[in-house]
C-alpha atoms as a PDB file:
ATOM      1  CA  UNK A   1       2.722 -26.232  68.905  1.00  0.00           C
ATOM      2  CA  UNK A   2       3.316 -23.197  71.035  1.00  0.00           C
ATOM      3  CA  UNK A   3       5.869 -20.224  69.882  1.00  0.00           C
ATOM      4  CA  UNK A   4       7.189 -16.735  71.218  1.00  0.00           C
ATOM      5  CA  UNK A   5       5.724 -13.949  69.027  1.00  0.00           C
ATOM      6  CA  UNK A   6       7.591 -10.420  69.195  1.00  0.00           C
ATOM      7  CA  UNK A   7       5.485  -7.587  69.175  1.00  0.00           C
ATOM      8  CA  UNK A   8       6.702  -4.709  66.577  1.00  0.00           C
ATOM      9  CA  UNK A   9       3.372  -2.838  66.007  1.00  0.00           C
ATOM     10  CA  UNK A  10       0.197  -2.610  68.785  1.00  0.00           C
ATOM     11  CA  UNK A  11      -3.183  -3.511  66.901  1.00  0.00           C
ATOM     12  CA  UNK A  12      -4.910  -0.289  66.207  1.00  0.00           C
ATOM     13  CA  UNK A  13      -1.798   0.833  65.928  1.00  0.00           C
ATOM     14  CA  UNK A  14      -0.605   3.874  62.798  1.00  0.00           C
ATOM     15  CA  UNK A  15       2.862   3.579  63.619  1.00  0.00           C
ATOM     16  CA  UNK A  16       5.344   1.067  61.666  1.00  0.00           C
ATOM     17  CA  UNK A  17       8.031  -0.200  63.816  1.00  0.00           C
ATOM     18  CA  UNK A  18      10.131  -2.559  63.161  1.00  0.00           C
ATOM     19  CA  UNK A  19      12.852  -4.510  65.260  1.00  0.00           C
ATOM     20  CA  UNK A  20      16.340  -3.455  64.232  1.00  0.00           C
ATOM     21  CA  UNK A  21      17.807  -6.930  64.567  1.00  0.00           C
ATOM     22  CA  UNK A  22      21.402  -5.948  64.572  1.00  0.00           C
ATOM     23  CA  UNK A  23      21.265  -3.739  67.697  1.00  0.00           C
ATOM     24  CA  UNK A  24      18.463  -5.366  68.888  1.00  0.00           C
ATOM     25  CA  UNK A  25      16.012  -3.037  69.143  1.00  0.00           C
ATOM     26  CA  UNK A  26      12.665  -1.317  67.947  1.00  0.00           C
ATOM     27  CA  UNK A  27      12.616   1.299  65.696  1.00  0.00           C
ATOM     28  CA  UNK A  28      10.169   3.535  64.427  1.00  0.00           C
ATOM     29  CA  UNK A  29      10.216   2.767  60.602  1.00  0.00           C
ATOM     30  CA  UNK A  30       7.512   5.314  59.351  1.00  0.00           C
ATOM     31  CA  UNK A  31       4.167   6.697  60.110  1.00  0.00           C
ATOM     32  CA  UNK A  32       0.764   5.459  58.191  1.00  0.00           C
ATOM     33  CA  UNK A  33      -1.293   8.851  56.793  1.00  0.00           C
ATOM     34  CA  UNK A  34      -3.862   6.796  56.043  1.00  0.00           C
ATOM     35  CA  UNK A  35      -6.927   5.645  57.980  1.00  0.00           C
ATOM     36  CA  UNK A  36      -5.471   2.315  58.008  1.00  0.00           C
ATOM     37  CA  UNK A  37      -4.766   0.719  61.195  1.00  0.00           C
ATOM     38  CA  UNK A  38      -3.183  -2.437  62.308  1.00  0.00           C
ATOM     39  CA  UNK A  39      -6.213  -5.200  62.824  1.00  0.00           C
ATOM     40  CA  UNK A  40      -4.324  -7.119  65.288  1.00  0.00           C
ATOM     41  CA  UNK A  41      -0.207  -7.147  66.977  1.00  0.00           C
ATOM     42  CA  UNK A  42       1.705  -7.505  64.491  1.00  0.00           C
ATOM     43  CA  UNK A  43       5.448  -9.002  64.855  1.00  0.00           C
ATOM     44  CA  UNK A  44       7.878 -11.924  64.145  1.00  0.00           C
ATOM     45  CA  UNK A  45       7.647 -15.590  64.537  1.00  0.00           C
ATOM     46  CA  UNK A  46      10.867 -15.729  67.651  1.00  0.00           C
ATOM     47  CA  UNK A  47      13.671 -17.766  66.304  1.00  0.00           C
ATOM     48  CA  UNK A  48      12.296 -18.000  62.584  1.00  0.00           C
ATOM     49  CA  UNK A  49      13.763 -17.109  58.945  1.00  0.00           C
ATOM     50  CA  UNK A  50      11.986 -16.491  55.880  1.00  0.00           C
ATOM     51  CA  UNK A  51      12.797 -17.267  52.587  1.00  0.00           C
ATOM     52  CA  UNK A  52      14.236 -13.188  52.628  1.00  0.00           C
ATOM     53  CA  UNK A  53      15.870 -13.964  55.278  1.00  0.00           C
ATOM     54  CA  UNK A  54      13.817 -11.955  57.907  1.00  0.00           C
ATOM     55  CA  UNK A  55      11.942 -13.807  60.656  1.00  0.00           C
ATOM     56  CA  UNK A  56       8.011 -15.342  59.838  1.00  0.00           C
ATOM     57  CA  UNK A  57       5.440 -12.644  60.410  1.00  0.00           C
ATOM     58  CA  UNK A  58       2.675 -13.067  62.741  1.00  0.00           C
ATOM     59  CA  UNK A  59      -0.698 -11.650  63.822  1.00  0.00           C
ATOM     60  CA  UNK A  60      -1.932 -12.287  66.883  1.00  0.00           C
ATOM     61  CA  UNK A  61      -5.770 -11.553  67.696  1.00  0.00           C
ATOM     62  CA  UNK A  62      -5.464  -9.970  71.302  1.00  0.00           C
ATOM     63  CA  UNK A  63      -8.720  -7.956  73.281  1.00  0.00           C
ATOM     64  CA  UNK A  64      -6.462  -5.283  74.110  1.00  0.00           C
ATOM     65  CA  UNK A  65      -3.112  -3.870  72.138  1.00  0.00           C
ATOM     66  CA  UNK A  66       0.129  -4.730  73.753  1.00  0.00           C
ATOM     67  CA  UNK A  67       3.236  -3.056  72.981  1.00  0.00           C
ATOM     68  CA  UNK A  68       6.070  -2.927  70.759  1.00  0.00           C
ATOM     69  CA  UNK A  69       8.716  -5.729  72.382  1.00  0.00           C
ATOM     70  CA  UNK A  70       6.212  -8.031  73.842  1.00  0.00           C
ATOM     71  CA  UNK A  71       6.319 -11.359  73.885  1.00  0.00           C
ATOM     72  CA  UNK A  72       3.221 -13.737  73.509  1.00  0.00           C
ATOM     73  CA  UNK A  73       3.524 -17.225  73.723  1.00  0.00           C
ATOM     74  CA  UNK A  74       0.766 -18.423  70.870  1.00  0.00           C
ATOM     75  CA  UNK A  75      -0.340 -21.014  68.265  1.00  0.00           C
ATOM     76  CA  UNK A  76      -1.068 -20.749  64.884  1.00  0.00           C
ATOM     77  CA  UNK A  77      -4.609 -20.766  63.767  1.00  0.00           C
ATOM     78  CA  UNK A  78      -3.925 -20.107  60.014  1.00  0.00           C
ATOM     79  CA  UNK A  79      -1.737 -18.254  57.263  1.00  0.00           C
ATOM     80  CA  UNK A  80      -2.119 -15.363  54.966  1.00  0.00           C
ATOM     81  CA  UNK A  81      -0.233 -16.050  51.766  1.00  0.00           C
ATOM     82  CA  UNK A  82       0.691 -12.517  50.318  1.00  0.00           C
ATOM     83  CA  UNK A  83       3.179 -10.812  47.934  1.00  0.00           C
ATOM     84  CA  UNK A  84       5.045  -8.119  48.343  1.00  0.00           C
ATOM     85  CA  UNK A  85       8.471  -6.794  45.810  1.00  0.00           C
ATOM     86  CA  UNK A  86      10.192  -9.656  46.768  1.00  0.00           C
ATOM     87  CA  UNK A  87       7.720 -11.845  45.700  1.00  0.00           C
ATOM     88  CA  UNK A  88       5.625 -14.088  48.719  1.00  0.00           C
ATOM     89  CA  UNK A  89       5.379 -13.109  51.953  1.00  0.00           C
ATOM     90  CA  UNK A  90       3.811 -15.228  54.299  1.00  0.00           C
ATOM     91  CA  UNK A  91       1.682 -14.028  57.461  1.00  0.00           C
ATOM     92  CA  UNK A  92       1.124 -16.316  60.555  1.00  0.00           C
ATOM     93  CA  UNK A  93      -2.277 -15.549  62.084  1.00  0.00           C
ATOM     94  CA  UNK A  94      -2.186 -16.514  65.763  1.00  0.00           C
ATOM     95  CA  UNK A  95      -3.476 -16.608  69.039  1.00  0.00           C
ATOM     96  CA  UNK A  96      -2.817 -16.305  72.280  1.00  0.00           C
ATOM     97  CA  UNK A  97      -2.008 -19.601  73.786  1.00  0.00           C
ATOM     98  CA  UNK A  98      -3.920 -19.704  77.021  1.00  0.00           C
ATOM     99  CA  UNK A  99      -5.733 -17.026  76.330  1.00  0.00           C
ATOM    100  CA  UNK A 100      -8.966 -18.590  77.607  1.00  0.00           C
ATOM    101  CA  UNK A 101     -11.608 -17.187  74.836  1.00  0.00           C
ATOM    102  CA  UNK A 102      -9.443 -18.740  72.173  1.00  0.00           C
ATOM    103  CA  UNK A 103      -9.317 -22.477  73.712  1.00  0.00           C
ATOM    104  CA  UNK A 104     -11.134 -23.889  71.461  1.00  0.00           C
ATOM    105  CA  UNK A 105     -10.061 -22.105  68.495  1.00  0.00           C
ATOM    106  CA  UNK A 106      -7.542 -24.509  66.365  1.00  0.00           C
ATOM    107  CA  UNK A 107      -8.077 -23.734  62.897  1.00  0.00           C
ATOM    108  CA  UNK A 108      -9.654 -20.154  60.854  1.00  0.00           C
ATOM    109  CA  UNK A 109     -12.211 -22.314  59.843  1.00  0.00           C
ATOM    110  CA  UNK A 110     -12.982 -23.146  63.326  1.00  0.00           C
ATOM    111  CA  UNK A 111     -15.399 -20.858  65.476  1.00  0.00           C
ATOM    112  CA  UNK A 112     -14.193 -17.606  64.623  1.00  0.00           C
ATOM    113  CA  UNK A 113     -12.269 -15.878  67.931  1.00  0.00           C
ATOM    114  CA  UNK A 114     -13.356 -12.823  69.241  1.00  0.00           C
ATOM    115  CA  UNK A 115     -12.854  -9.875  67.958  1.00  0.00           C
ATOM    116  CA  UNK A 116     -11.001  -6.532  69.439  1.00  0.00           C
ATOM    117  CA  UNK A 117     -12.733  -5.412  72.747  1.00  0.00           C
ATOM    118  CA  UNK A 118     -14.272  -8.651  72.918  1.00  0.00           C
END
């Protein structure tokens, strides 16, 4: 099954934006001062709610950031089950969908997809 990702956040990426649904469009929320970075692009599952009422989140494994608004069409390869004040919040972990290194990559417990700058 194939989906539309939205970009919010670039992988590598210190900066926490986050789409302002009502006026549809991105917004810086707030700046990391940490050394943390985002692993992947981070975003929204297009056309989704969550049990808060916010659409599914998604990472997508990409060579190269994109930017914030970007669309990717992708597949799920697995899920990160997490909490947060609210209680669970669930993380799609995708790739690319013809993004030819990840063909063959169906499952995280398949052969693992390339890393960044791969």
């Amino acid at each position: 099954m194939e989906f539309d990702v939205i970009v919010e956040i670039p992988q590598g990426s210190r900066n926490k934006y986050e789409m302002d649904h009502e006026v549809g469009r991105i917004r810086l929320d707030r700046m990391l001062f940490t050394s943390t970075k985002y692993p992947a692009d981070y975003g929204y599952i297009d056309g989704t709610l969550d049990r808060d009422g916010e659409p599914l989140d998604a990472l997508v494994i990409v060579g190269e950031p994109t930017f914030p608004g970007c669309t990717i069409l992708c597949r799920a390869i697995g899920m990160f089950v997490m909490r947060d004040e609210n209680g669970p919040d669930e993380k799609v972990l995708c790739v690319p969908a013809h993004d030819p290194r990840h063909a063959n990559v169906q499952d995280i417990g398949a052969d693992r997809p390339p890393g960044p700058g791969s």
